[in-house]
Protein backbone atom coordinates (compact mmCIF):
# COMPACT_ATOMS: atom_id res chain seq x y z
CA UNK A 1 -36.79 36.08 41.43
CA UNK A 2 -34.07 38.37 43.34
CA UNK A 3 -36.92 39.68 45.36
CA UNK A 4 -38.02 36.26 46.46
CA UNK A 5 -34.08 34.82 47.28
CA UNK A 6 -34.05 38.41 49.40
CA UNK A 7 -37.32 37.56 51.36
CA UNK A 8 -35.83 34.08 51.94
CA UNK A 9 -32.53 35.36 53.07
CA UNK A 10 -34.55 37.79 55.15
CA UNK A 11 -36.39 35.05 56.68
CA UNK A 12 -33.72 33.01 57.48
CA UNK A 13 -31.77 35.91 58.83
CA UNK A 14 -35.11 36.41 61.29
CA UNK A 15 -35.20 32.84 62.19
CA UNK A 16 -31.59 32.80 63.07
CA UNK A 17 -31.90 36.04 65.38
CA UNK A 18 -34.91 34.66 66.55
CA UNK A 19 -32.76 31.51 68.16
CA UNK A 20 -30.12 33.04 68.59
CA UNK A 21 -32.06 35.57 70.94
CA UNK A 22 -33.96 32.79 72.61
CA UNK A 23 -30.48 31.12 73.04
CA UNK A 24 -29.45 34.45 74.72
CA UNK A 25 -32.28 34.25 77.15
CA UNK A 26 -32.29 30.98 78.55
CA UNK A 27 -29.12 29.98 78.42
CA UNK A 28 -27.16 29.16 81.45
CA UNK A 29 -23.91 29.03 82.77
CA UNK A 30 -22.48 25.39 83.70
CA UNK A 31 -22.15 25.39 87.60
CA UNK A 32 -18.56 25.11 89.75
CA UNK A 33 -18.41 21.89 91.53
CA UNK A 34 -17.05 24.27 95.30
CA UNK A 35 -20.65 26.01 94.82
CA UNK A 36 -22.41 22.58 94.89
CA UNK A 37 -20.73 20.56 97.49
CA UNK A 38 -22.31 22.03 100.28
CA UNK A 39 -25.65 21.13 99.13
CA UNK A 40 -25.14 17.72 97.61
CA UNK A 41 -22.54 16.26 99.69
CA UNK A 42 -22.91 15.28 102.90
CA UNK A 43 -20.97 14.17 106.07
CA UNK A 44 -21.26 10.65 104.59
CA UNK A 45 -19.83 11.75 101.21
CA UNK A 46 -16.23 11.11 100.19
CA UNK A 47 -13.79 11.79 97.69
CA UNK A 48 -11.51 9.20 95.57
CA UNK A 49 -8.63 9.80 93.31
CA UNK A 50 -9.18 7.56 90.43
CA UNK A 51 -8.49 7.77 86.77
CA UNK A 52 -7.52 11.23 86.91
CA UNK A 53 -10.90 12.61 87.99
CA UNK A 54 -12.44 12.96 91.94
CA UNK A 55 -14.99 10.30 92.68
CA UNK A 56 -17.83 11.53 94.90
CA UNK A 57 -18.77 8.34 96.22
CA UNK A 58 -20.44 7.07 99.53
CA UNK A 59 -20.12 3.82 101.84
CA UNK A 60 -23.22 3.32 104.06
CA UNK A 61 -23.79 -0.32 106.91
CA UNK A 62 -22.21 -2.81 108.86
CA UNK A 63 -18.23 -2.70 108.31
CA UNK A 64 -17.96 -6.05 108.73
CA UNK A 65 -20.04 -7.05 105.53
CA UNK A 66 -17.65 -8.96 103.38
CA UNK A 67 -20.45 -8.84 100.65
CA UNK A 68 -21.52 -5.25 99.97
CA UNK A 69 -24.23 -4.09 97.72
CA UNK A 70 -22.81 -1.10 94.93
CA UNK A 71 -25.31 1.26 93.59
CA UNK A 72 -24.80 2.21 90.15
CA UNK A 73 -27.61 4.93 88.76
CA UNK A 74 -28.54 6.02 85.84
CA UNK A 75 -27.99 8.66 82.78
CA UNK A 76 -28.03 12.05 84.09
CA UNK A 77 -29.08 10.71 87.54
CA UNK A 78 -26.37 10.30 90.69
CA UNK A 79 -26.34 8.76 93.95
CA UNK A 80 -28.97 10.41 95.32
CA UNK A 81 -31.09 8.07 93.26
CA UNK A 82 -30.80 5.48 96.09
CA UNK A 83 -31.22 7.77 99.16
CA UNK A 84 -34.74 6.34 99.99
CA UNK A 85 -33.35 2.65 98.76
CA UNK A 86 -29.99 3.03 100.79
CA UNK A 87 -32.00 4.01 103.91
CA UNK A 88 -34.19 1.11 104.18
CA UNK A 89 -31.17 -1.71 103.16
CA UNK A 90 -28.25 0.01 105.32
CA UNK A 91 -28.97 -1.26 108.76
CA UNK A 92 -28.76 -5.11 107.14
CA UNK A 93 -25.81 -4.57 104.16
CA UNK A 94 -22.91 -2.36 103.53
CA UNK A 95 -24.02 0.03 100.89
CA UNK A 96 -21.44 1.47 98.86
CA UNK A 97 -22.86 4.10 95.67
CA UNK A 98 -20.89 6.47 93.70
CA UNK A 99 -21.70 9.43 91.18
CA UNK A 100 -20.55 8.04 87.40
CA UNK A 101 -18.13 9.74 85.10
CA UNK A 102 -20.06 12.28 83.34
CA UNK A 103 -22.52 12.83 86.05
CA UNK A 104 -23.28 13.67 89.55
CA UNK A 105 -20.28 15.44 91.65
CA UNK A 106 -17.86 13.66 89.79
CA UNK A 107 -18.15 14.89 86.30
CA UNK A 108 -16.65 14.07 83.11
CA UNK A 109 -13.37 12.26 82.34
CA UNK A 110 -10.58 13.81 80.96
CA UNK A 111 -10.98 12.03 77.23
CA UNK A 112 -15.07 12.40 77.40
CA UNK A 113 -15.24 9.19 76.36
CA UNK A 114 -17.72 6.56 77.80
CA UNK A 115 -18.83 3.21 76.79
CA UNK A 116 -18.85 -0.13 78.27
CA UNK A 117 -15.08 -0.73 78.36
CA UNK A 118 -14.40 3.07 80.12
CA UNK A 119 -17.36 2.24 82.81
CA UNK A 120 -15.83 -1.55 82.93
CA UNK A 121 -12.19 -0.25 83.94
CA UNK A 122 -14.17 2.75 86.30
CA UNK A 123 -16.39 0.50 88.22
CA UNK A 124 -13.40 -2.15 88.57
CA UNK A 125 -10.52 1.14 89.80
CA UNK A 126 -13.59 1.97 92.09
CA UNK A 127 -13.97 -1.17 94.03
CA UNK A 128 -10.25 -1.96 93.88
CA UNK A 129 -9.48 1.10 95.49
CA UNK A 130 -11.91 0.62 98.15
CA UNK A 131 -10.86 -2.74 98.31
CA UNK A 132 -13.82 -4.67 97.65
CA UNK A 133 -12.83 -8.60 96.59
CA UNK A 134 -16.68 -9.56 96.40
CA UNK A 135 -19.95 -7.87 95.96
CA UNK A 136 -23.09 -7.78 94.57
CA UNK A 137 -23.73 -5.33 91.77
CA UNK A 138 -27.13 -3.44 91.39
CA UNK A 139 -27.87 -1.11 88.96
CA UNK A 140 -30.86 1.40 87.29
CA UNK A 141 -30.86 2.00 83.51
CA UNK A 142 -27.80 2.75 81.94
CA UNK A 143 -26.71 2.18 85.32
CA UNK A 144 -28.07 -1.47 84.86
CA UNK A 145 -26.40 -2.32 81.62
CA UNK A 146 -23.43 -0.98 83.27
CA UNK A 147 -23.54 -3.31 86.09
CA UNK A 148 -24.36 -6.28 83.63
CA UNK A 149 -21.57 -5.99 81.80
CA UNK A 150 -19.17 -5.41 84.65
CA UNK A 151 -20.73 -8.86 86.06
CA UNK A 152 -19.02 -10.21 82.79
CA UNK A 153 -15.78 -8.20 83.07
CA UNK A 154 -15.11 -9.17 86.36
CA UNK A 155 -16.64 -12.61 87.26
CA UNK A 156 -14.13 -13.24 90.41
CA UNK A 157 -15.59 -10.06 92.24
CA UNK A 158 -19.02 -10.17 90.99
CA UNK A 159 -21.48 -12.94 93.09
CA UNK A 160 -25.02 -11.73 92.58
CA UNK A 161 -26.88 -9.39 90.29
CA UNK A 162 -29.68 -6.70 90.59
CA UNK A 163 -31.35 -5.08 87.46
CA UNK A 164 -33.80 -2.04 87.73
CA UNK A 165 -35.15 -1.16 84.77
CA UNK A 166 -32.22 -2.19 82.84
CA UNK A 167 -30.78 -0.68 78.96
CA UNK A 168 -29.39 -4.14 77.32
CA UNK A 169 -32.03 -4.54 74.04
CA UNK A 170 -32.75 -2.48 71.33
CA UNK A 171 -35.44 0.23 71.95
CA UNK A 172 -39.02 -0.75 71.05
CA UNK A 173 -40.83 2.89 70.30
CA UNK A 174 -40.98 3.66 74.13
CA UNK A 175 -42.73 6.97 74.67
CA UNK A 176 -39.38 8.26 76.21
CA UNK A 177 -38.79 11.94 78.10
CA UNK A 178 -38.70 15.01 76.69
CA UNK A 179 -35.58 15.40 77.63
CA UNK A 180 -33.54 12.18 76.35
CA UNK A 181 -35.88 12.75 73.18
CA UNK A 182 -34.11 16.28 72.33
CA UNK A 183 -30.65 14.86 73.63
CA UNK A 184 -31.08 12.50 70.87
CA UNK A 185 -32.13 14.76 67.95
CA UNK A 186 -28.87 15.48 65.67
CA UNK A 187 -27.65 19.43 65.60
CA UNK A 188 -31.05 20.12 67.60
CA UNK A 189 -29.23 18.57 70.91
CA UNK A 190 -26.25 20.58 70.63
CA UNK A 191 -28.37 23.19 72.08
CA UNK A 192 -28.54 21.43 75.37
CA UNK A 193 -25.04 22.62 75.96
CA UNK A 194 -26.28 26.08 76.67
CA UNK A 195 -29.99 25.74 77.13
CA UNK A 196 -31.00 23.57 79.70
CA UNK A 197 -34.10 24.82 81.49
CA UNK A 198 -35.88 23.27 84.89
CA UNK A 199 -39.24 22.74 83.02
CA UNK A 200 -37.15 20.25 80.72
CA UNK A 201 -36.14 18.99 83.49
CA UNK A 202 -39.58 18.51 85.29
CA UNK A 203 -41.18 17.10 81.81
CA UNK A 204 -38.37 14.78 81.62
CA UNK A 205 -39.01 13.62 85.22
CA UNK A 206 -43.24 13.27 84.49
CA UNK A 207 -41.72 10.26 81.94
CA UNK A 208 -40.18 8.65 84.38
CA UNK A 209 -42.68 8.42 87.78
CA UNK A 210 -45.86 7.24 87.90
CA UNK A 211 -46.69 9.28 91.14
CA UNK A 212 -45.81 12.45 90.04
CA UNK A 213 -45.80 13.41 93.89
CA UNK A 214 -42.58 12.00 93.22
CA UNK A 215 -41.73 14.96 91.74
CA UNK A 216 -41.08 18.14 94.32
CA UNK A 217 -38.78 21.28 94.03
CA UNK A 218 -36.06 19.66 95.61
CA UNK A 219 -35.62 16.28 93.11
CA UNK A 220 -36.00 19.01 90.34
CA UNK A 221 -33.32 21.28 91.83
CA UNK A 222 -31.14 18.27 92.25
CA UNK A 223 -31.27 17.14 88.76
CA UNK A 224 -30.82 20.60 86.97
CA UNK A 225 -28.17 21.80 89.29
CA UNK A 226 -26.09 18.19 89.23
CA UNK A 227 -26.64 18.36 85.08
CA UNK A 228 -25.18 21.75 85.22
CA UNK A 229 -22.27 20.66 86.82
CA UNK A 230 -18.87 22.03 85.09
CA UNK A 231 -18.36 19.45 82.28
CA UNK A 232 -21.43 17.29 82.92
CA UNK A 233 -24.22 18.76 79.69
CA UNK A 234 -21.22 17.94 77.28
CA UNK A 235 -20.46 14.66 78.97
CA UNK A 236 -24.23 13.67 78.42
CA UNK A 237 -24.84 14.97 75.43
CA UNK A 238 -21.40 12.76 74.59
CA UNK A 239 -22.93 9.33 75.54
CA UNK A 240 -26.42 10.58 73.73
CA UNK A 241 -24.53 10.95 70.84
CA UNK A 242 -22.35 7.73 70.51
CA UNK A 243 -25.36 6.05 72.39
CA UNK A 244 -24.49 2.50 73.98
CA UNK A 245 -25.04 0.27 70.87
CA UNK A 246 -27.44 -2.59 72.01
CA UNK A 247 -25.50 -6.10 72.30
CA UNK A 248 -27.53 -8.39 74.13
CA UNK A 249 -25.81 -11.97 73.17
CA UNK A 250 -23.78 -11.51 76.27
CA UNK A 251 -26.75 -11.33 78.31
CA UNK A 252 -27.08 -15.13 77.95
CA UNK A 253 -23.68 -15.91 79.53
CA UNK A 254 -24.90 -14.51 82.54
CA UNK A 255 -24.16 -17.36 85.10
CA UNK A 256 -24.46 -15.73 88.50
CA UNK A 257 -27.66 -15.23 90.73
CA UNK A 258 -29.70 -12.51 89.00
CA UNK A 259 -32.99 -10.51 90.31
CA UNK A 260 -34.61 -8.55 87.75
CA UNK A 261 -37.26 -5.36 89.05
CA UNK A 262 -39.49 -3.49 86.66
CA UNK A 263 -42.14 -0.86 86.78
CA UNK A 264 -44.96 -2.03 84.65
CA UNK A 265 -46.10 1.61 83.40
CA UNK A 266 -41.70 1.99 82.48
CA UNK A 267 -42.00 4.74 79.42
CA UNK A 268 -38.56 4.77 78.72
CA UNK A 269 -37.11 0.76 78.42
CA UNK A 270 -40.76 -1.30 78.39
CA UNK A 271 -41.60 -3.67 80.48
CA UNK A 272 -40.88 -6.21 77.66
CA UNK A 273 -37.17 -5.78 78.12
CA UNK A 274 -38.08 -7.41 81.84
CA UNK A 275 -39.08 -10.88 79.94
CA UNK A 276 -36.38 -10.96 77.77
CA UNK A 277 -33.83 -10.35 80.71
CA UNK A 278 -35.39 -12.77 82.55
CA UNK A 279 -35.53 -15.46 79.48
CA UNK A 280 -31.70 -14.79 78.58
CA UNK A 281 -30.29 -15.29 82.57
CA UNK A 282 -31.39 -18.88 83.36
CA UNK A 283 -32.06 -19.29 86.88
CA UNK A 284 -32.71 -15.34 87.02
CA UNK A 285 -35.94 -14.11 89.22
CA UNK A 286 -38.45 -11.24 87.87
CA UNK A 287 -40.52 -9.13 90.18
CA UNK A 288 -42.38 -6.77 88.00
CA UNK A 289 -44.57 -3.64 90.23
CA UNK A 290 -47.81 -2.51 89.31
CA UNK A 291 -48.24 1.74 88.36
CA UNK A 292 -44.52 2.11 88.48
CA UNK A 293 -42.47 3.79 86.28
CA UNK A 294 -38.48 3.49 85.05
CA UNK A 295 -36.98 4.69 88.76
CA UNK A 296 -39.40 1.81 91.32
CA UNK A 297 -36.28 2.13 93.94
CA UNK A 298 -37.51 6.17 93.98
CA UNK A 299 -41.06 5.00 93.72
CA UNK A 300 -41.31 2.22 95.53
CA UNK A 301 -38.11 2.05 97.76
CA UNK A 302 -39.95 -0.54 100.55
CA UNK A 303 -40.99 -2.95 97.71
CA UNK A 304 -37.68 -2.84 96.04
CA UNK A 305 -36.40 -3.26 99.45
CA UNK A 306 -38.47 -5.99 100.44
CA UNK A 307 -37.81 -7.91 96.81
CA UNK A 308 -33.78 -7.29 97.21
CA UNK A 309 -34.15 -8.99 100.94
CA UNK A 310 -35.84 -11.70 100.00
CA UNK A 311 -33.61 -12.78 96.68
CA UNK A 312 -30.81 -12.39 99.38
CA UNK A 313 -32.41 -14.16 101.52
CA UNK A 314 -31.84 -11.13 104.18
CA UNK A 315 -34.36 -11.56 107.46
């Protein structure tokens, strides 16, 4: 018997080494925010002071446009999300996008706390700072369920609504990414803090496009570098952890014009979730793309484009 509990100690001491070496060898060190400026923001990037952090934000179109269109993305996504989007809309609406707390160039919050209420109050500091009275409020994932319940928050500055691929139901056994699946995993996901690798990154990106030509060098870079971003694994593996607990009930008080997009082939929120959007906003309109996965203004930017322009009724 004492020669068995030594071979398991043994073995457990191996295993341990064992991750703790592998730990050792692909770890990596979070990244300063001075050493990624210069490649991820650009002359049209700016900085705002609100809530105690800097807001790397962007405001793209005709100044005169009383009724701008705001970009919010999705979980460990960032502005850049609507490059393709924001350069086929600009030259007809004011675009105005910003990175999120806990992502992007902006980073985490000082109480690394984020839920519906913080991103309520952090959308709402945004657009009063910029001095925005009315817009319309588009958003991708998390970044949808965001801008859903900010339509509620703030009905006064809200007129219209866009949802891409939006998080408002409970989960229905969606394949998922590799990488949200392991951010998700209790103790395993604390892991993430240190070890954070590009391939994760790329399989985590094959679960989200369709056309995996989508996926280049340069989206992958993007995504590990902006992830690696002083602050930004602890401030996603944060919201992973609390998670934002379904509530849809206040989907139905949705009053205001609504357009719902959807990539048919969506792995991580199904297509489903499209319907039930689109049965809980009356009035609301669904356009739903064929062989397109959770990101169609990436995709498909000139269909999402062309659907946006048409719902607001832009020539």
């Amino acid at each position: 018997m004492k020669k068995i509990i030594q071979y398991i100690g043994f073995g457990i001491v191996t295993i341990l080494v064992a991750v703790g070496g592998g730990i050792l060898v692909l770890a990596e060190k979070d990244k300063k925010l001075e050493t990624l400026l210069p490649i991820y923001a650009n002359k049209e990037s700016k900085f705002l002071p609100v809530l105690g952090m800097q807001v790397h934000y962007r405001v793209e179109g005709p100044a005169s446009d009383t009724l701008p269109i705001v970009l919010i993305h999705g979980t460990s996504a960032s502005l850049h999300t609507w490059d393709s989007l924001t350069l086929l809309l600009k030259n007809k609406k004011k675009i105005i996008r910003f990175d999120l707390p806990a992502f992007g160039l902006t980073g985490p919050n000082k109480e690394n706390t984020y839920n519906a209420e913080v991103y309520n109050i952090f959308v709402d500091s945004v657009l009063e700072k910029l001095q925005i009275t009315s817009c319309i409020v588009a958003g991708n994932s998390l970044g949808g369920s965001i801008a859903w319940h900010y339509a509620l928050y703030n009905k006064k500055r809200v007129q219209q609504l866009i949802l891409l691929d939006a998080s408002g139901y409970p989960k229905k056994n969606e394949k998922g990414s590799i990488g949200f699946k392991i951010a998700s995993m209790p103790v395993i996901n604390n892991l993430l803090l240190w070890v954070t690798p590009k391939f994760l990154v790329k399989k985590s990106l094959e679960g989200v496009f369709v056309d995996k030509t989508k996926i280049n060098n340069e989206s992958i870079d993007r995504y590990h570098d902006l992830l690696l971003r002083e602050g930004n694994r602890k401030a996603a593996l944060s919201i992973f952890k609390a998670g934002f607990k379904p509530n849809p009930e206040p989907i139905k008080t949705i009053q205001i014009p609504t357009l719902i997009i959807w990539g048919d082939q969506d792995q991580l929120i199904n297509v489903s979730n499209a319907y039930l959007f689109n049965k809980d906003i009356m009035g609301s309109k669904l356009v739903v793309f064929q062989n397109v996965g959770h990101a169609p203004m990436e995709e498909t930017p000139a269909k999402v484009a062309a659907a946006i322009c048409t719902f607001l009724n832009i020539p």
